[in-house]
C-alpha atoms as a PDB file:
ATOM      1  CA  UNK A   1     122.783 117.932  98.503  1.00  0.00           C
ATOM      2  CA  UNK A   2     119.392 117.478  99.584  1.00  0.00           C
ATOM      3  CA  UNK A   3     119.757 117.416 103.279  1.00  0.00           C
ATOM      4  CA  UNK A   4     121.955 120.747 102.775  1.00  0.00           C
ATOM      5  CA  UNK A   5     119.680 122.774 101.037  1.00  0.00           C
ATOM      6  CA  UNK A   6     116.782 121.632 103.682  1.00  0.00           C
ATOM      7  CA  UNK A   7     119.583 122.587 106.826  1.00  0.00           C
ATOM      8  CA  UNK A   8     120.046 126.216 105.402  1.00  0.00           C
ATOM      9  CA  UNK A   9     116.411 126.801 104.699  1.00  0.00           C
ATOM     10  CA  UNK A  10     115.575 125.741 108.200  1.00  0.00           C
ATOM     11  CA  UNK A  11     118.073 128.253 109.560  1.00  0.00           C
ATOM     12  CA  UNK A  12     116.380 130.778 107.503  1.00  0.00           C
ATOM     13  CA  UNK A  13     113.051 130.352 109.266  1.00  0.00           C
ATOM     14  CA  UNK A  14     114.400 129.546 113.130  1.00  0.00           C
ATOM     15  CA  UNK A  15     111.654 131.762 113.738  1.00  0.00           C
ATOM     16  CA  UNK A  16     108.164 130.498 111.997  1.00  0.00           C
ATOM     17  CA  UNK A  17     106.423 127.992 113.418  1.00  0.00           C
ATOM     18  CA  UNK A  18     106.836 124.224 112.426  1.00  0.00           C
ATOM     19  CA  UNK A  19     103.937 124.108 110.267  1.00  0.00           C
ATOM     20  CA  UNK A  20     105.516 127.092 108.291  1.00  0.00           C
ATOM     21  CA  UNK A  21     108.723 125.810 108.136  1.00  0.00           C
ATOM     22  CA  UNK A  22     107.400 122.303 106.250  1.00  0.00           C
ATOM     23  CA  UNK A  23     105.537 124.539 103.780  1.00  0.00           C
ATOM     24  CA  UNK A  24     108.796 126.174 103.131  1.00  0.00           C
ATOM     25  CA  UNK A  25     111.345 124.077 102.820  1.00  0.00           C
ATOM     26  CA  UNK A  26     108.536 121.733 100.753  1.00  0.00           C
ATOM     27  CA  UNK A  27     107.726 124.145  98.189  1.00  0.00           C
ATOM     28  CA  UNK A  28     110.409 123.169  95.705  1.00  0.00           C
ATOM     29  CA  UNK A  29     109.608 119.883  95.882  1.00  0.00           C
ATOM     30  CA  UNK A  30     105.701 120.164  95.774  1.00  0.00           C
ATOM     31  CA  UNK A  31     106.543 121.828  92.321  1.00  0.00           C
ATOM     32  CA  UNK A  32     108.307 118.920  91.317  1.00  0.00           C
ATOM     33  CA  UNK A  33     105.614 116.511  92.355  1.00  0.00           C
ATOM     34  CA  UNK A  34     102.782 118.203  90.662  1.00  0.00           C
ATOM     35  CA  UNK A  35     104.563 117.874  87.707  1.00  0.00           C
ATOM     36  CA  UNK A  36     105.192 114.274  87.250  1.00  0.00           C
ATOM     37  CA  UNK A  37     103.832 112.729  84.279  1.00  0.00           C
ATOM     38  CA  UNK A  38     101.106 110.273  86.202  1.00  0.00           C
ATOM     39  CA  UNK A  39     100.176 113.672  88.298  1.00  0.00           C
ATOM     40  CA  UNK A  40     100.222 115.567  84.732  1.00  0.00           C
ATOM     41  CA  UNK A  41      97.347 113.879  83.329  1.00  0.00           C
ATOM     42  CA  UNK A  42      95.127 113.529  86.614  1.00  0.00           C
ATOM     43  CA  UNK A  43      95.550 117.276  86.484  1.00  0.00           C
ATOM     44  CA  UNK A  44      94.262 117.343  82.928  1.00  0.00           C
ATOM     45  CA  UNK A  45      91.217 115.072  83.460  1.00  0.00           C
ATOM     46  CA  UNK A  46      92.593 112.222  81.245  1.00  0.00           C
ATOM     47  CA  UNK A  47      93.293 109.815  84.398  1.00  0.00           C
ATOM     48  CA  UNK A  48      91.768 106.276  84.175  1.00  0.00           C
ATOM     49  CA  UNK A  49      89.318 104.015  86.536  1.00  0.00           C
ATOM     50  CA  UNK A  50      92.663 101.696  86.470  1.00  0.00           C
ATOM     51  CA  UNK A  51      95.016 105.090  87.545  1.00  0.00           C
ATOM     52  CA  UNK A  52      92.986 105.825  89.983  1.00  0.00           C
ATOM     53  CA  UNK A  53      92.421 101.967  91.466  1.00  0.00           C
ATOM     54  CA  UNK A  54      96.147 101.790  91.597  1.00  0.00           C
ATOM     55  CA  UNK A  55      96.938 104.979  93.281  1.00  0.00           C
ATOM     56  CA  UNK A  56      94.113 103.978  96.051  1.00  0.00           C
ATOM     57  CA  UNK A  57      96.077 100.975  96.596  1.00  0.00           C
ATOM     58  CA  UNK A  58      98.913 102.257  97.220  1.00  0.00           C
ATOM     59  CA  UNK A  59      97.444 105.559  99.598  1.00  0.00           C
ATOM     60  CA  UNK A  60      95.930 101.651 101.637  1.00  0.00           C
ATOM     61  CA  UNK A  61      99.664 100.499 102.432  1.00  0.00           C
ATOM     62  CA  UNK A  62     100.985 103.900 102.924  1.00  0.00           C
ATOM     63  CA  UNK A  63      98.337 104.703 105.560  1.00  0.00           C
ATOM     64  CA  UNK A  64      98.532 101.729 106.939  1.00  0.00           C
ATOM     65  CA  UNK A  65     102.026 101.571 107.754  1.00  0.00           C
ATOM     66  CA  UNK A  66     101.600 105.232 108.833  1.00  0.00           C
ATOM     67  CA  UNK A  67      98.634 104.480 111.281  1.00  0.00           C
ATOM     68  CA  UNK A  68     100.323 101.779 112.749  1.00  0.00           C
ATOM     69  CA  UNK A  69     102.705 103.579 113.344  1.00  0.00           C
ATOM     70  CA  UNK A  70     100.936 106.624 114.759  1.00  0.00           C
ATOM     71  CA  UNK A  71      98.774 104.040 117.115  1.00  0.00           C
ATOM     72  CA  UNK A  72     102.212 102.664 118.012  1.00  0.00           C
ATOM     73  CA  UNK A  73     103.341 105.795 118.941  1.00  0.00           C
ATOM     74  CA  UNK A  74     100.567 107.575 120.188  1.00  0.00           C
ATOM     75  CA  UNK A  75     101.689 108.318 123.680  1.00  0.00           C
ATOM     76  CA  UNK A  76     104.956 109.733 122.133  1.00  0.00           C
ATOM     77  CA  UNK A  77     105.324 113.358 122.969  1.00  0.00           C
ATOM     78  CA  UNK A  78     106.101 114.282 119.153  1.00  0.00           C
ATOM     79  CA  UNK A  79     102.946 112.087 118.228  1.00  0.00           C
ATOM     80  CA  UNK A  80     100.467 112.513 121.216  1.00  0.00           C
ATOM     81  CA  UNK A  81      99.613 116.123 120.526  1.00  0.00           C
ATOM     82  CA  UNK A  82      98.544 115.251 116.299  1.00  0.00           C
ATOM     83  CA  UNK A  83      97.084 111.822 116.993  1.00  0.00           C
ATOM     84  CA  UNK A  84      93.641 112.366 116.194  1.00  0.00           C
ATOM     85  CA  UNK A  85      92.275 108.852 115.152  1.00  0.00           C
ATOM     86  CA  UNK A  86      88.813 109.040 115.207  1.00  0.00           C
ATOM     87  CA  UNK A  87      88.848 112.170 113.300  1.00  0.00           C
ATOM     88  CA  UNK A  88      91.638 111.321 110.386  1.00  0.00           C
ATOM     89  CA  UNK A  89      92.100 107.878 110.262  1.00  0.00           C
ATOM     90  CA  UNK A  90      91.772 106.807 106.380  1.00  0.00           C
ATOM     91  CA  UNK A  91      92.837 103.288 106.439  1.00  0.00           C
ATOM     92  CA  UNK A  92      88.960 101.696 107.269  1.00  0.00           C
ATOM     93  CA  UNK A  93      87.971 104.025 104.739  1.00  0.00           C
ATOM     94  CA  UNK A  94      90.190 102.928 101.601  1.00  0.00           C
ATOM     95  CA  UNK A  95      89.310  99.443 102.476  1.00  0.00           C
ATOM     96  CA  UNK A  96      85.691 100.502 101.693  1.00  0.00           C
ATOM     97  CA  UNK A  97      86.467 101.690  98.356  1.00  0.00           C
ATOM     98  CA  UNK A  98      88.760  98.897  97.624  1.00  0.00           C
ATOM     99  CA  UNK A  99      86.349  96.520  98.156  1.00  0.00           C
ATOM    100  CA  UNK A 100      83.424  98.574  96.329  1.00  0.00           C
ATOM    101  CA  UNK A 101      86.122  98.696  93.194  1.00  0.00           C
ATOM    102  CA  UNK A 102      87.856  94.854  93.464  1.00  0.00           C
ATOM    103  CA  UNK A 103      85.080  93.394  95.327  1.00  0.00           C
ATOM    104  CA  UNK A 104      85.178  91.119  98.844  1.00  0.00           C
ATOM    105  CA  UNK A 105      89.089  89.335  97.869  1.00  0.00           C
ATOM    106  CA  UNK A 106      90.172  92.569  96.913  1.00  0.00           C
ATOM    107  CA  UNK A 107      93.431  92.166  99.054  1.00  0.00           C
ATOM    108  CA  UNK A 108      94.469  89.283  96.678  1.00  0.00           C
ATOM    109  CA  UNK A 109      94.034  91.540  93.552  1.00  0.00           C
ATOM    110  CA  UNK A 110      95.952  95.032  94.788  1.00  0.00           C
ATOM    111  CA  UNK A 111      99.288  95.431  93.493  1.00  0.00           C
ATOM    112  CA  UNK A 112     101.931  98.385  94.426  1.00  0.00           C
ATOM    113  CA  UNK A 113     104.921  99.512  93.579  1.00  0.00           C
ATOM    114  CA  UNK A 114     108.271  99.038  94.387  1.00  0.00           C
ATOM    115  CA  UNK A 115     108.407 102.669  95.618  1.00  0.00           C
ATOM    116  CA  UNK A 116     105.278 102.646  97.641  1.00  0.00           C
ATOM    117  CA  UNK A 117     107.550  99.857  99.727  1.00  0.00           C
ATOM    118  CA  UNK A 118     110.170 101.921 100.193  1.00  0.00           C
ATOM    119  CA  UNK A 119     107.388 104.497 101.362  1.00  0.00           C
ATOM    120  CA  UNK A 120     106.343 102.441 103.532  1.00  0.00           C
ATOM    121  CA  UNK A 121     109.444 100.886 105.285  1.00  0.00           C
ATOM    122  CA  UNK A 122     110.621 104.248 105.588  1.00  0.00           C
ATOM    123  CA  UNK A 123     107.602 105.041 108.309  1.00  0.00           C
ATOM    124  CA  UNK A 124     108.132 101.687 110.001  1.00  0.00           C
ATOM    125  CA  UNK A 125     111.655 102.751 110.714  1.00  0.00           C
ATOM    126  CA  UNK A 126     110.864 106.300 111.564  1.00  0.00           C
ATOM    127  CA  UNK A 127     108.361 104.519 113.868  1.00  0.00           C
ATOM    128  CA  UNK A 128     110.776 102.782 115.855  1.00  0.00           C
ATOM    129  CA  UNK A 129     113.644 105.205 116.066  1.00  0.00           C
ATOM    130  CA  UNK A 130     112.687 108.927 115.682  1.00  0.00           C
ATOM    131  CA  UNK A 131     108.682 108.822 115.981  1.00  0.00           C
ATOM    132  CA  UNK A 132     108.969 112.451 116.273  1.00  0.00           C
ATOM    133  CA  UNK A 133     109.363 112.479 112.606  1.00  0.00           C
ATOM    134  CA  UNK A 134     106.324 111.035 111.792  1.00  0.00           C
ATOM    135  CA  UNK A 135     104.804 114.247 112.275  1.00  0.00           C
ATOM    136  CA  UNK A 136     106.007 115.577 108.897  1.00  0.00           C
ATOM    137  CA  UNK A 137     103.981 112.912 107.167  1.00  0.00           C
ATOM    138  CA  UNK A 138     100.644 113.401 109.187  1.00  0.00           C
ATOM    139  CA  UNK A 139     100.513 116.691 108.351  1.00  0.00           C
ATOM    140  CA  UNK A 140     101.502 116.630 105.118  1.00  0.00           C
ATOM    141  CA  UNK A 141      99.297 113.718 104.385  1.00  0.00           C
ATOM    142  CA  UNK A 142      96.041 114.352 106.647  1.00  0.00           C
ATOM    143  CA  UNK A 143      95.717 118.134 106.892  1.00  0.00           C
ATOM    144  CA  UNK A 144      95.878 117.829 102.317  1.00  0.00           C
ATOM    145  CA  UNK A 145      93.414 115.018 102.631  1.00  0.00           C
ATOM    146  CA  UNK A 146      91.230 117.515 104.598  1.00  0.00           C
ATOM    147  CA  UNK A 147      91.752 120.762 102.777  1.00  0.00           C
ATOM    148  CA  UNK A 148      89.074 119.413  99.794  1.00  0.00           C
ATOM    149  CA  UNK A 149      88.293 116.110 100.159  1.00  0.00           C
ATOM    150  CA  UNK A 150      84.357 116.533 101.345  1.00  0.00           C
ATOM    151  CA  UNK A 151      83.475 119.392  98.896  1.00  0.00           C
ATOM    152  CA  UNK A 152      85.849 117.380  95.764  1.00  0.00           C
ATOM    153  CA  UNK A 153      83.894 114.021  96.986  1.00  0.00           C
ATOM    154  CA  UNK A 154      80.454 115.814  96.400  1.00  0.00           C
ATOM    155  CA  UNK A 155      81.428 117.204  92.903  1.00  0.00           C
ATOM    156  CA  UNK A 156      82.757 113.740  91.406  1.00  0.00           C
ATOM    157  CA  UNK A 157      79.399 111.959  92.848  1.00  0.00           C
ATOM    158  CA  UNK A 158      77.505 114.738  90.810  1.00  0.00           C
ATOM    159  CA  UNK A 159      79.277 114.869  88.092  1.00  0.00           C
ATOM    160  CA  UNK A 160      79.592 110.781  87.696  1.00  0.00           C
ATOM    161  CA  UNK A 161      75.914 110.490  88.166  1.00  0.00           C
ATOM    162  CA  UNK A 162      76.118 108.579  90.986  1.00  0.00           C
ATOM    163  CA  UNK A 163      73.499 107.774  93.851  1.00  0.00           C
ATOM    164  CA  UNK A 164      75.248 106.618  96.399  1.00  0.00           C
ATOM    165  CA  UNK A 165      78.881 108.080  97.880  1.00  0.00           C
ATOM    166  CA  UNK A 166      80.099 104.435  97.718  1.00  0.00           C
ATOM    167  CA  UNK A 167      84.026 104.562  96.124  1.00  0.00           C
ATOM    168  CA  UNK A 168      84.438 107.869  97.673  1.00  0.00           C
ATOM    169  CA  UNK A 169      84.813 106.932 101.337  1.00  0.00           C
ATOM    170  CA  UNK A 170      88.859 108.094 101.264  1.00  0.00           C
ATOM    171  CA  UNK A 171      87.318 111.602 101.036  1.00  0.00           C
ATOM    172  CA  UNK A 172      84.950 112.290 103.842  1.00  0.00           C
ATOM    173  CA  UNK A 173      85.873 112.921 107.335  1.00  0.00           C
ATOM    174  CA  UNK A 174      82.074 111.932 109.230  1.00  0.00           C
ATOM    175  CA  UNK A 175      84.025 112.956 112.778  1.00  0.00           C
ATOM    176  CA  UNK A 176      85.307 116.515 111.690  1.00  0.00           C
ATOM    177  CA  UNK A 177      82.269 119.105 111.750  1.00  0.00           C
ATOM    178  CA  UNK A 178      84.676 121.978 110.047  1.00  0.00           C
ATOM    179  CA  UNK A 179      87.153 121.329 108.373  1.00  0.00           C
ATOM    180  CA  UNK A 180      88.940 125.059 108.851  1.00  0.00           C
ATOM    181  CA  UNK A 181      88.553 124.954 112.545  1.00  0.00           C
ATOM    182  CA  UNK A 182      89.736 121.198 112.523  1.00  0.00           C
ATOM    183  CA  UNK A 183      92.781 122.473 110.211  1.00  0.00           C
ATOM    184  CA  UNK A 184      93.799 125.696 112.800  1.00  0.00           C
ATOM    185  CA  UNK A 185      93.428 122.807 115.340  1.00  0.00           C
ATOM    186  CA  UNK A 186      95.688 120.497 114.228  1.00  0.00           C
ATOM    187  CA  UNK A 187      98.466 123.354 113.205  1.00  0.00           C
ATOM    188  CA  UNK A 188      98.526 124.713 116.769  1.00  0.00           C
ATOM    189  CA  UNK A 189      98.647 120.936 118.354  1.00  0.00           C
ATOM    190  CA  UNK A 190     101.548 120.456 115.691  1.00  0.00           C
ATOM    191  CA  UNK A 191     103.573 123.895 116.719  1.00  0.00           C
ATOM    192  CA  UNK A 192     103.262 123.018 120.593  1.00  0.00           C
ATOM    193  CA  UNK A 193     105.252 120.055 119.886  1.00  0.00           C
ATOM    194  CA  UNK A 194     108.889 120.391 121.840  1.00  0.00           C
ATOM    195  CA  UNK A 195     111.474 119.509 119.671  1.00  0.00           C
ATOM    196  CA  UNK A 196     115.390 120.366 120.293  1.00  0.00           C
ATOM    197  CA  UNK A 197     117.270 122.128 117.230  1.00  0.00           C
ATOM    198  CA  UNK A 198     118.232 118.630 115.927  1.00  0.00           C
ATOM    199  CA  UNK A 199     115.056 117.017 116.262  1.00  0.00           C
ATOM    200  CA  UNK A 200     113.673 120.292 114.386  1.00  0.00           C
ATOM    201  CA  UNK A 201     115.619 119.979 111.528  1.00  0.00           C
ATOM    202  CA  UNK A 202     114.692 116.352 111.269  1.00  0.00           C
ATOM    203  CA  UNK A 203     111.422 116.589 110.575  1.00  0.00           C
ATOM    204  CA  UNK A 204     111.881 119.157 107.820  1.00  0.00           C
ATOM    205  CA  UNK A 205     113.934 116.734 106.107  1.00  0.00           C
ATOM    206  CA  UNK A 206     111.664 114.601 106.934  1.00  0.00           C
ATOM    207  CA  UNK A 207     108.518 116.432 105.114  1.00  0.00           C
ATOM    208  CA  UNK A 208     111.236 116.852 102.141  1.00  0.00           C
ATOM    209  CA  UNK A 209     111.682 113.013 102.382  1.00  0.00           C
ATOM    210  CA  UNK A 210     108.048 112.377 102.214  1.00  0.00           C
ATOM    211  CA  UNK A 211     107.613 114.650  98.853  1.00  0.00           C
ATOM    212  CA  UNK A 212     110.508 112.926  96.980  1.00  0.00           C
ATOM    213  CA  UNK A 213     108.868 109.199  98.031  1.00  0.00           C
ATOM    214  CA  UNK A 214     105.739 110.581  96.635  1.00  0.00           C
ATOM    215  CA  UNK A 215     107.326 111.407  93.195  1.00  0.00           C
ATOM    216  CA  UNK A 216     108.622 108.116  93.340  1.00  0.00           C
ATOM    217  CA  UNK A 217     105.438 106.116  93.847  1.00  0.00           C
ATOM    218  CA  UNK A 218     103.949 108.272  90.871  1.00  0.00           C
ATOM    219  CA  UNK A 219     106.274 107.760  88.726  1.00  0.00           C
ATOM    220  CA  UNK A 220     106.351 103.660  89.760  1.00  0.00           C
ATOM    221  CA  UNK A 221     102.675 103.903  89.413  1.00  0.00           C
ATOM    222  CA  UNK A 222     102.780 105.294  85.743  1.00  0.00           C
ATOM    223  CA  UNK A 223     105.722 102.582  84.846  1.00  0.00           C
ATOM    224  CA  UNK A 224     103.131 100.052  86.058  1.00  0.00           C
ATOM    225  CA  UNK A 225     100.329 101.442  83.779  1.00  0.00           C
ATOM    226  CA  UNK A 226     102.548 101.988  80.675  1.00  0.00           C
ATOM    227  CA  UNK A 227     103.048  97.865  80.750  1.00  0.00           C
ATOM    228  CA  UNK A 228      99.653  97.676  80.803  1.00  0.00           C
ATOM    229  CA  UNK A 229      99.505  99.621  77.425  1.00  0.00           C
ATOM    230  CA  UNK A 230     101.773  97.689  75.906  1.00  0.00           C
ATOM    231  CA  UNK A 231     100.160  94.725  76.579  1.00  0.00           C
ATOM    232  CA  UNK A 232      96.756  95.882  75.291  1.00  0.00           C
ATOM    233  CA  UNK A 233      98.656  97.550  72.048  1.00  0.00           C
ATOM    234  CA  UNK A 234     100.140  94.239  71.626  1.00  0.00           C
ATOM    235  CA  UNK A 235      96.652  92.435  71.903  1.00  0.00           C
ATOM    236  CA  UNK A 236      95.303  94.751  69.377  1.00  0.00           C
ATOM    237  CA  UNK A 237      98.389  94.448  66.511  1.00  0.00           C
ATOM    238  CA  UNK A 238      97.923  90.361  67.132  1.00  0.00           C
ATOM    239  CA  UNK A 239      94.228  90.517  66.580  1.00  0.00           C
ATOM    240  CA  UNK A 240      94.006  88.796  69.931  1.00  0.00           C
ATOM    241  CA  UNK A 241      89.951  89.863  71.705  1.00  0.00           C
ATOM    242  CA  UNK A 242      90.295  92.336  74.242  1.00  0.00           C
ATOM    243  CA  UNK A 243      88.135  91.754  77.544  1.00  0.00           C
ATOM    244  CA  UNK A 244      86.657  95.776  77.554  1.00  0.00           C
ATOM    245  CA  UNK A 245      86.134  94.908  81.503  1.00  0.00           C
ATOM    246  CA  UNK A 246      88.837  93.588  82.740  1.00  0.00           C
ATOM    247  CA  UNK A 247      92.716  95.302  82.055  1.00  0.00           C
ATOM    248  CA  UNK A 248      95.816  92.298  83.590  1.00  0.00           C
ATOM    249  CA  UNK A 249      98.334  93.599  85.499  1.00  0.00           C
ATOM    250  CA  UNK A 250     101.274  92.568  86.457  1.00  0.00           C
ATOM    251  CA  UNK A 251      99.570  91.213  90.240  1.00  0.00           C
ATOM    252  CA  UNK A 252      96.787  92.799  90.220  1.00  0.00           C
ATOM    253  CA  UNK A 253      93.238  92.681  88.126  1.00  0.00           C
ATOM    254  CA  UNK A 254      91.536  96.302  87.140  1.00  0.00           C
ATOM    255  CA  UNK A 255      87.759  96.145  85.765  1.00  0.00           C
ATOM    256  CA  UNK A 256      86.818  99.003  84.387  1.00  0.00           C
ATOM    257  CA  UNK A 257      83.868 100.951  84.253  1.00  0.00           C
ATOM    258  CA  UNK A 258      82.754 103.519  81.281  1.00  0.00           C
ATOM    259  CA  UNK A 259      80.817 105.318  84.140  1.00  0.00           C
ATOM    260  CA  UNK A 260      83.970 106.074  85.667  1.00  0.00           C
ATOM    261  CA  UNK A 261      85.669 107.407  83.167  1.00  0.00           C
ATOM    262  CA  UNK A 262      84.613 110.283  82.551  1.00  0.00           C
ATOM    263  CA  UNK A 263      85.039 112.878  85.784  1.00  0.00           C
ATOM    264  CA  UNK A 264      87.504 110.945  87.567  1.00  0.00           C
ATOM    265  CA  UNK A 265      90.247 112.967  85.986  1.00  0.00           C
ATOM    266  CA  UNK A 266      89.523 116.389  88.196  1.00  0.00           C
ATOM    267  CA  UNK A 267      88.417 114.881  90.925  1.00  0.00           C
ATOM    268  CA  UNK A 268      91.257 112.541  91.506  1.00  0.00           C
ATOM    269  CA  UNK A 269      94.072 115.144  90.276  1.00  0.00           C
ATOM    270  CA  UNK A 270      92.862 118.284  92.854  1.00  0.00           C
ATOM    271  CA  UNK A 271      92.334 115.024  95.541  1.00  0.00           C
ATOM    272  CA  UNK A 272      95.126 113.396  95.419  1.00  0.00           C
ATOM    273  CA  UNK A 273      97.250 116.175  94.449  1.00  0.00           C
ATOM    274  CA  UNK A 274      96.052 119.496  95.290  1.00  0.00           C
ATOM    275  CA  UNK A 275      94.422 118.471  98.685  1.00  0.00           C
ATOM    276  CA  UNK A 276      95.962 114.809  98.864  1.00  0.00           C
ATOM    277  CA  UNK A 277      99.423 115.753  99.704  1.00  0.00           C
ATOM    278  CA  UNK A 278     100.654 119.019  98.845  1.00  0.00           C
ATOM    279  CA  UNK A 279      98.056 121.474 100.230  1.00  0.00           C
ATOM    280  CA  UNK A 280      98.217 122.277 103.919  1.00  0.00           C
END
């Protein structure tokens, strides 16, 4: 039903360019997305240090699987023309702020979902058989990133109190000088791609595709932090001492931070969300 509805809006706009087309035959979906429970409350403000630590673990496999990919592929003729490493490549910087927020063995404390798995198989296989498709998830992915990241980064630091921009790495982009021009850049790069009718319609499934994984990791990611609740709700009914800096999870260890707490909320929700993935 899916793929349908994404073939007859694609024959509806035959004659916009690609980057038009995703935002088209996306916007049903972005609606959905924003409205997820987990992306409710970052939109609210009344997202946790733990939210947020888990969501940046996950954004570390998905980008790594997708610049792997994109290295992989980078002489590819539906990848050459968007492969701009040195500008957009995220993965160095979420390792930064994972080890600023788990510390040095932070890669034996990150846990992810189920979904973000799926995520990220799905871009492994697109990697080997139709790279051209990985296109829909660069944009969709970098060009949001982009769209606020630098400006959002600089509010959350002010508002948090804090000195240094360390834990805020994922948004700044040190080799793009404007992000506009970099942005009208990267759409005509994108639109000069060749693609046959077929291979067209592909990615725009694609870029629906890479919505409906992102509901799913949200809504994994919120399953994930409702055990965690119920485990602290539990502690409390038993009596049982809560550590106030350190939350278990299943695989993973969250210390939290009353710092943190506070600002995270709108800077994470218009991030992740409104610049993350959904704004191009």
């Amino acid at each position: 039903m899916e793929t349908k509805k994404t073939q007859t809006t694609a024959e509806q706009t035959t004659d916009m360019d690609l980057s038009e087309q995703i935002k088209k035959v996306t916007k049903e979906s972005h609606v959905r997305a924003e409205n997820t429970e987990m992306m409710l409350s970052f939109q609210k403000g009344q997202v946790t240090l733990p939210q947020y630590k888990l969501l940046l673990s996950s954004l570390y496999e998905i980008y790594q699987a997708l610049e792997e990919e994109m290295d992989r592929n980078s002489n590819h003729p539906g990848v050459a023309p968007i492969y701009f490493p040195a500008e957009l490549a995220r993965l160095e910087s979420i390792e930064k702020d994972l080890e600023y927020f788990y510390g040095q063995d932070w890669r034996e404390k990150i846990a992810v979902p189920a979904a973000t798995k799926r995520y990220c198989h799905r871009l492994r296989q697109i990697g080997k058989e139709n790279p051209e498709f990985l296109v829909a998830h660069a944009y969709t992915r970098y060009l949001g990133d982009l769209s606020g990241g630098q400006v959002l980064g600089r509010i959350a630091q002010k508002s948090m109190g804090l000195k240094s921009s360390e834990g805020l790495s994922f948004f700044a982009f040190p080799g793009v000088s404007s992000p506009n021009l970099f942005k009208q850049l990267y759409r005509s790069r994108m639109n000069s791609v060749e693609l046959t009718e077929e291979q067209r319609n592909g990615v725009l499934e694609e870029a629906v595709r890479a919505f409906e994984f992102n509901i799913q990791v949200f809504d994994d990611l919120q399953k994930m932090l409702s055990v965690t609740e119920n485990q602290l709700q539990n502690s409390s009914t038993h009596s049982k001492p809560v550590n106030t800096k350190t939350l278990q999870m299943p695989g993973t260890i969250i210390n939290t931070s009353p710092l943190l707490r506070m600002v995270l909320g709108l800077f994470v929700a218009l991030a992740t969300v409104s610049m993350g993935i959904y704004a191009f």
